[in-house]
Protein backbone atom coordinates (compact mmCIF):
# COMPACT_ATOMS: atom_id res chain seq x y z
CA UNK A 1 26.35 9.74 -13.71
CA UNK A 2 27.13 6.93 -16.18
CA UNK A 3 25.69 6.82 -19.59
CA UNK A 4 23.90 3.45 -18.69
CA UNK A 5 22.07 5.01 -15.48
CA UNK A 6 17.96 5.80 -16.17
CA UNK A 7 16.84 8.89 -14.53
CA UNK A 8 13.03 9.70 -14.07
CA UNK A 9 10.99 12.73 -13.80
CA UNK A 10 8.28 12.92 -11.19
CA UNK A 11 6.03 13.19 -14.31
CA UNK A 12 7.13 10.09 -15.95
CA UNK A 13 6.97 8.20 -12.09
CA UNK A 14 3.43 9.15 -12.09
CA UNK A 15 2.58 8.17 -15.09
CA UNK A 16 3.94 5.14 -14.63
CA UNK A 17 2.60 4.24 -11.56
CA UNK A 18 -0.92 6.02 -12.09
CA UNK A 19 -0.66 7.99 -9.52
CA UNK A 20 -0.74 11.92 -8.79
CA UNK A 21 2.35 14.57 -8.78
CA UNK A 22 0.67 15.42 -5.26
CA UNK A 23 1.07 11.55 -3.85
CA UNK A 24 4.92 11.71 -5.06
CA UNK A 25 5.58 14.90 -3.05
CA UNK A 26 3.70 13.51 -0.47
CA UNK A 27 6.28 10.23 -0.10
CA UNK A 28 9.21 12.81 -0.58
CA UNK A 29 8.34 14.52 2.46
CA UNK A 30 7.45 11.31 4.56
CA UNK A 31 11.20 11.00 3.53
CA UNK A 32 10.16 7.07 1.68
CA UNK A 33 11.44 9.41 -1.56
CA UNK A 34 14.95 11.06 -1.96
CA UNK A 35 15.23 12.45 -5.50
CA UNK A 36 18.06 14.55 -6.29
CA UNK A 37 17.68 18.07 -7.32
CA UNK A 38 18.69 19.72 -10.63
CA UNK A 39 17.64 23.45 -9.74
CA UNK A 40 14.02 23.17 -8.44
CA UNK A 41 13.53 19.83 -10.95
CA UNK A 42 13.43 16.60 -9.23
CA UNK A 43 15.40 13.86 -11.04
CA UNK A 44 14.57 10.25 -9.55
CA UNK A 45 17.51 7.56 -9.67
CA UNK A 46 16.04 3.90 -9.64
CA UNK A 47 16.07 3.44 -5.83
CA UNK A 48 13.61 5.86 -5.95
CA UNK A 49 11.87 4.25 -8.00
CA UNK A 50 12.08 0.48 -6.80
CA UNK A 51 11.23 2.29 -3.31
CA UNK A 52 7.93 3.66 -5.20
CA UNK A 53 7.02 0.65 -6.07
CA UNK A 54 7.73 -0.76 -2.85
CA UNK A 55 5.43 2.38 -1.03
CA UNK A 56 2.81 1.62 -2.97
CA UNK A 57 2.55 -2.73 -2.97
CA UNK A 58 2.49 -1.69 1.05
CA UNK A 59 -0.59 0.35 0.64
CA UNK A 60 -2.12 -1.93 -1.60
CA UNK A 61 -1.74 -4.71 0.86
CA UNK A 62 -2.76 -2.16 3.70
CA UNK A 63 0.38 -1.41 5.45
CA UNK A 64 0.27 2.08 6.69
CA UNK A 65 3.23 4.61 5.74
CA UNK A 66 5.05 3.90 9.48
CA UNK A 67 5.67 0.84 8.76
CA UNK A 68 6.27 0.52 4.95
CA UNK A 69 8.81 3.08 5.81
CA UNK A 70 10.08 1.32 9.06
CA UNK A 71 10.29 -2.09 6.61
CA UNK A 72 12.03 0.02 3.82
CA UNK A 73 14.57 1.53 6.02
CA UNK A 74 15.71 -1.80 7.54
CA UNK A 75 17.22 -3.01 4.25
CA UNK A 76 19.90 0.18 4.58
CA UNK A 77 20.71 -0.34 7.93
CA UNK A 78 20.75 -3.24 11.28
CA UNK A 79 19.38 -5.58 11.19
CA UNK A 80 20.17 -5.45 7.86
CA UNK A 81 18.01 -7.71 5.00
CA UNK A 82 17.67 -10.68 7.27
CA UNK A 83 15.94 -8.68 10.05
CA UNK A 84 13.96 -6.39 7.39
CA UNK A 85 12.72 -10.12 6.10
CA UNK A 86 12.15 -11.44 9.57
CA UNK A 87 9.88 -8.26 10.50
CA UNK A 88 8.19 -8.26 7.28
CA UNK A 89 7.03 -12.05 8.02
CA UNK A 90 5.66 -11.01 11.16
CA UNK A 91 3.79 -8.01 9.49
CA UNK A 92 2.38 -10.03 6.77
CA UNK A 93 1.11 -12.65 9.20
CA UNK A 94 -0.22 -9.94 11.38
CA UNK A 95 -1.89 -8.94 8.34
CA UNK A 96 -3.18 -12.03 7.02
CA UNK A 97 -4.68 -12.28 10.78
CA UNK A 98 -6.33 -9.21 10.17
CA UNK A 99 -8.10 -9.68 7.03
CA UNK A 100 -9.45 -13.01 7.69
CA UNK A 101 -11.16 -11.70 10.68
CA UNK A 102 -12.46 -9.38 8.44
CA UNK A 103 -13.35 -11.55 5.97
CA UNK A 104 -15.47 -12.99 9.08
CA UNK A 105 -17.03 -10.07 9.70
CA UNK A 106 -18.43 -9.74 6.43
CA UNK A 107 -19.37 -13.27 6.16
CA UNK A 108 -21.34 -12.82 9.07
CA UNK A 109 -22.88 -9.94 8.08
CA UNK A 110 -23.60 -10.99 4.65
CA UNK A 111 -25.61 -13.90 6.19
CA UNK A 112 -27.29 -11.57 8.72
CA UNK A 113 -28.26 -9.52 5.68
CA UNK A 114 -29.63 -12.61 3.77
CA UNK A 115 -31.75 -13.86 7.02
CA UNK A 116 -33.65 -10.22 7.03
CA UNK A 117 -34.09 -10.28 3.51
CA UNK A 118 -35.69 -13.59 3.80
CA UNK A 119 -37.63 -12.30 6.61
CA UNK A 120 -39.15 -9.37 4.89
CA UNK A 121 -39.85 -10.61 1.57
CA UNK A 122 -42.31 -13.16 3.41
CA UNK A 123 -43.56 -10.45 5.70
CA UNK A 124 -43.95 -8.51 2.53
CA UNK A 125 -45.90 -11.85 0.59
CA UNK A 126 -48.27 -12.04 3.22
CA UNK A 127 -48.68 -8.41 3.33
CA UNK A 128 -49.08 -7.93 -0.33
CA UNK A 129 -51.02 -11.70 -0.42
């Protein structure tokens, strides 16, 4: 190891990233995480962390941990960058297709909402009178 080179705990990752000890492990034995071992201490190198990051800006965006990983590992190996940024273009517009039908959905359903509101505050007026 040279001088320059940054090492991390899985304490300091955590802390960093908000996130549990637990969730770490957890990407470690999905195999997103590959820390090195110093006895039974894990010491993180920063691919592991740029591939935290990366874990965890897939979840956010609602990727599950297939295909983060799937995404991930195609940088590494064929089809190398440009097919790991053609695939990710097709995810993200599968994605974006995704949440604007959802965003649909709870259109709808917030207008469905507002018409029985309407509804029974008047039922409730002339109830009440």
């Amino acid at each position: 190891m040279t001088e320059t080179e940054r090492t991390w705990s899985i304490a300091e990752l955590a802390d960093e990233y908000g996130i549990t000890l637990r969730t770490i492990r957890f990407y470690e034995e999905q195999g997103l995480l590959t820390p090195a071992r110093n006895g039974t201490r894990r010491v993180f190198h920063d691919g592991d962390r740029v591939r935290l990051g990366l874990v965890l800006r897939g979840k956010r965006l609602g990727f599950p941990l297939d295909e983060i990983k799937k995404i991930i590992g195609m940088y590494d190996a064929e089809p190398g960058e440009v097919g790991q940024l053609r695939y990710l273009l097709d995810q993200i517009e599968h994605r974006r297709d995704e949440l604007e039908q959802r965003r649909r959905d709870i259109d709808a359903t917030l207008s469905d909402l507002a018409e029985l509101e309407r509804r029974c505050r008047a039922d409730l007026g002339r109830l009440t009178g």
